[in-house]
Protein backbone atom coordinates (compact mmCIF):
# COMPACT_ATOMS: atom_id res chain seq x y z
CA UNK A 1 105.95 99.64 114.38
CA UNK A 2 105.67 96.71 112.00
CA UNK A 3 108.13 95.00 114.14
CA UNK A 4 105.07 94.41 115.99
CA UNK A 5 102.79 92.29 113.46
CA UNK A 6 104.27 89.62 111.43
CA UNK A 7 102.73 88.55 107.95
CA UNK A 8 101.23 85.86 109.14
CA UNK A 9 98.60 88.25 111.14
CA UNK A 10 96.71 89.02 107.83
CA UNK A 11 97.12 85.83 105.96
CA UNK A 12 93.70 84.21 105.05
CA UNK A 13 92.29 80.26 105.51
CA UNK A 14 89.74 78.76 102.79
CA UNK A 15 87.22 79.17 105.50
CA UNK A 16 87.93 83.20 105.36
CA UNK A 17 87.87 84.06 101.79
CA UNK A 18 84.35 83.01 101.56
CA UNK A 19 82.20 81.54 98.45
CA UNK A 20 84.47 81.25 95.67
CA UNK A 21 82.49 78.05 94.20
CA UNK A 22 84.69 75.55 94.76
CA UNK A 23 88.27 77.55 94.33
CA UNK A 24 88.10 78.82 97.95
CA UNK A 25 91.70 77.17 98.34
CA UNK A 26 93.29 79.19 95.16
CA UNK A 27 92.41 82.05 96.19
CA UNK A 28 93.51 81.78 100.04
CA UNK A 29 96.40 80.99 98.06
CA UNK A 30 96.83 83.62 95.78
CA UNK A 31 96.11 86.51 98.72
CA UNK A 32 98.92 84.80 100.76
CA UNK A 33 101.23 85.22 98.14
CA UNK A 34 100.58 88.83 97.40
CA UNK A 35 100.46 89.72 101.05
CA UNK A 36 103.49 87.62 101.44
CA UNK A 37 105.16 90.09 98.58
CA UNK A 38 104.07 92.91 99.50
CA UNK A 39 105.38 92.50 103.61
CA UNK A 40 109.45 93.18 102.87
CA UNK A 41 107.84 96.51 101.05
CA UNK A 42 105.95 98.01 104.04
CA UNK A 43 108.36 100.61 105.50
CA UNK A 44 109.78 99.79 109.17
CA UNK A 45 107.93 102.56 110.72
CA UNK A 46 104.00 102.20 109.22
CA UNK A 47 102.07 102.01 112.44
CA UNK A 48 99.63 99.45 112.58
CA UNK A 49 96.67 101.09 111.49
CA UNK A 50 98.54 101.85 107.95
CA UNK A 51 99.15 98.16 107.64
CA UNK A 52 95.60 97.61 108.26
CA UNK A 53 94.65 99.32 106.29
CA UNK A 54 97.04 98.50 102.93
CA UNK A 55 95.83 94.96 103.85
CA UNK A 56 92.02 95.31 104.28
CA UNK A 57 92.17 98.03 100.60
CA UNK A 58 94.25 94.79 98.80
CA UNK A 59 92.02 92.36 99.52
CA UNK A 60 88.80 94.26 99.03
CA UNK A 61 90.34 95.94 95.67
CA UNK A 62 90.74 91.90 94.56
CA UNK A 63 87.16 89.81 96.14
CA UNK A 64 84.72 91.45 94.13
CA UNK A 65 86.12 90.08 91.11
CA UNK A 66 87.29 87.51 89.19
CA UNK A 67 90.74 88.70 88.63
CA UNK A 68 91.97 86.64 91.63
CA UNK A 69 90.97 83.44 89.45
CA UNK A 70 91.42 84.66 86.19
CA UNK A 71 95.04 86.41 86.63
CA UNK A 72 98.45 85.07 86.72
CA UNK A 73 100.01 84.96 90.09
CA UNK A 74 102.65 87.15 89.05
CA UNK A 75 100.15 89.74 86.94
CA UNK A 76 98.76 89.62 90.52
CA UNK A 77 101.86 90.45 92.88
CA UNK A 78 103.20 93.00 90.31
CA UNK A 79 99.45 94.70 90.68
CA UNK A 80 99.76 94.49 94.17
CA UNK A 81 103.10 96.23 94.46
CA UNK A 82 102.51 98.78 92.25
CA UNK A 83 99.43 99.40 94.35
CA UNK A 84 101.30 99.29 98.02
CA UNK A 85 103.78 101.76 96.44
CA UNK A 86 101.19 104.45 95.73
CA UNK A 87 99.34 103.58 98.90
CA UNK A 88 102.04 104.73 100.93
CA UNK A 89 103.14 107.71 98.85
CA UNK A 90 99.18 108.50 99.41
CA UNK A 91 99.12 108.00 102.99
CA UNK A 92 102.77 108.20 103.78
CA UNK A 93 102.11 111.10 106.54
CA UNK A 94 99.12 108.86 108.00
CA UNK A 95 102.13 106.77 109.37
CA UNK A 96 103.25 109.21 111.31
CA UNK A 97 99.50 110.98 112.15
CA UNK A 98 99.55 109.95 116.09
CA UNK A 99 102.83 111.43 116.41
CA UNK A 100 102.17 114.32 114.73
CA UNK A 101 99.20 115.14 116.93
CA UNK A 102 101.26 114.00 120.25
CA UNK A 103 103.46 116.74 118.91
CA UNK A 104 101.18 119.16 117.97
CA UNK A 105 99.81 119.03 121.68
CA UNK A 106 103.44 119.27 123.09
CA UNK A 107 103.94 122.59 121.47
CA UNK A 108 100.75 123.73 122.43
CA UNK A 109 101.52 122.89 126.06
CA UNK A 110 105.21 124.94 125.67
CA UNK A 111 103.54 127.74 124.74
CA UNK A 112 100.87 127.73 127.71
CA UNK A 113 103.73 127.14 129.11
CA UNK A 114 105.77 130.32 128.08
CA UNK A 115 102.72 132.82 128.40
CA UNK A 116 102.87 132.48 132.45
């Protein structure tokens, strides 16, 4: 499913990142980059609402802080990685949740199915 959404989807303008006092642009910057990063290591087959998700937890793991002016870019990415990584081995079955509920309801239909 993440054929369907490109990077580009999540990235953020200065106007989005809000009141950084003046360094609005660096840190536009600086979530590109990690959301640029982290994109070839979503699996193929997150759904959409996984993605979301990993993208919405980065960024509100890194705007309460300074760390997104205080870090180095790559102290940043590496974070972020490390952080996708575990994400998914978290949530790993939440990429597949809507299936396994279509499926769970298919065998429940079989076996209605069977009893008559």
């Amino acid at each position: 499913m993440k054929d369907w959404l490109s990077v580009q989807d999540y990235l953020f303008d200065v106007k989005d990142v809000g009141d950084w006092e003046g360094e609005e642009e660096l840190v536009a910057d600086r979530i590109n980059a990690i959301y640029h990063a982290l994109w070839p290591l979503i699996p193929e087959e997150a759904t959409v609402g996984l993605i979301d998700s990993l993208m919405r937890d980065v960024w509100d793991q890194l705007r309460g802080g300074e760390v997104l002016l205080e870090a180095d870019e790559d102290e940043l990415i590496d974070w972020a990685m490390a952080h996708c990584q575990q994400f998914f081995e978290q949530h790993g079955g939440a990429a597949d949740e809507d299936d396994d509920e279509d499926d769970a309801a298919q065998a429940e239909d079989d076996f209605d199915e069977e009893e008559y």
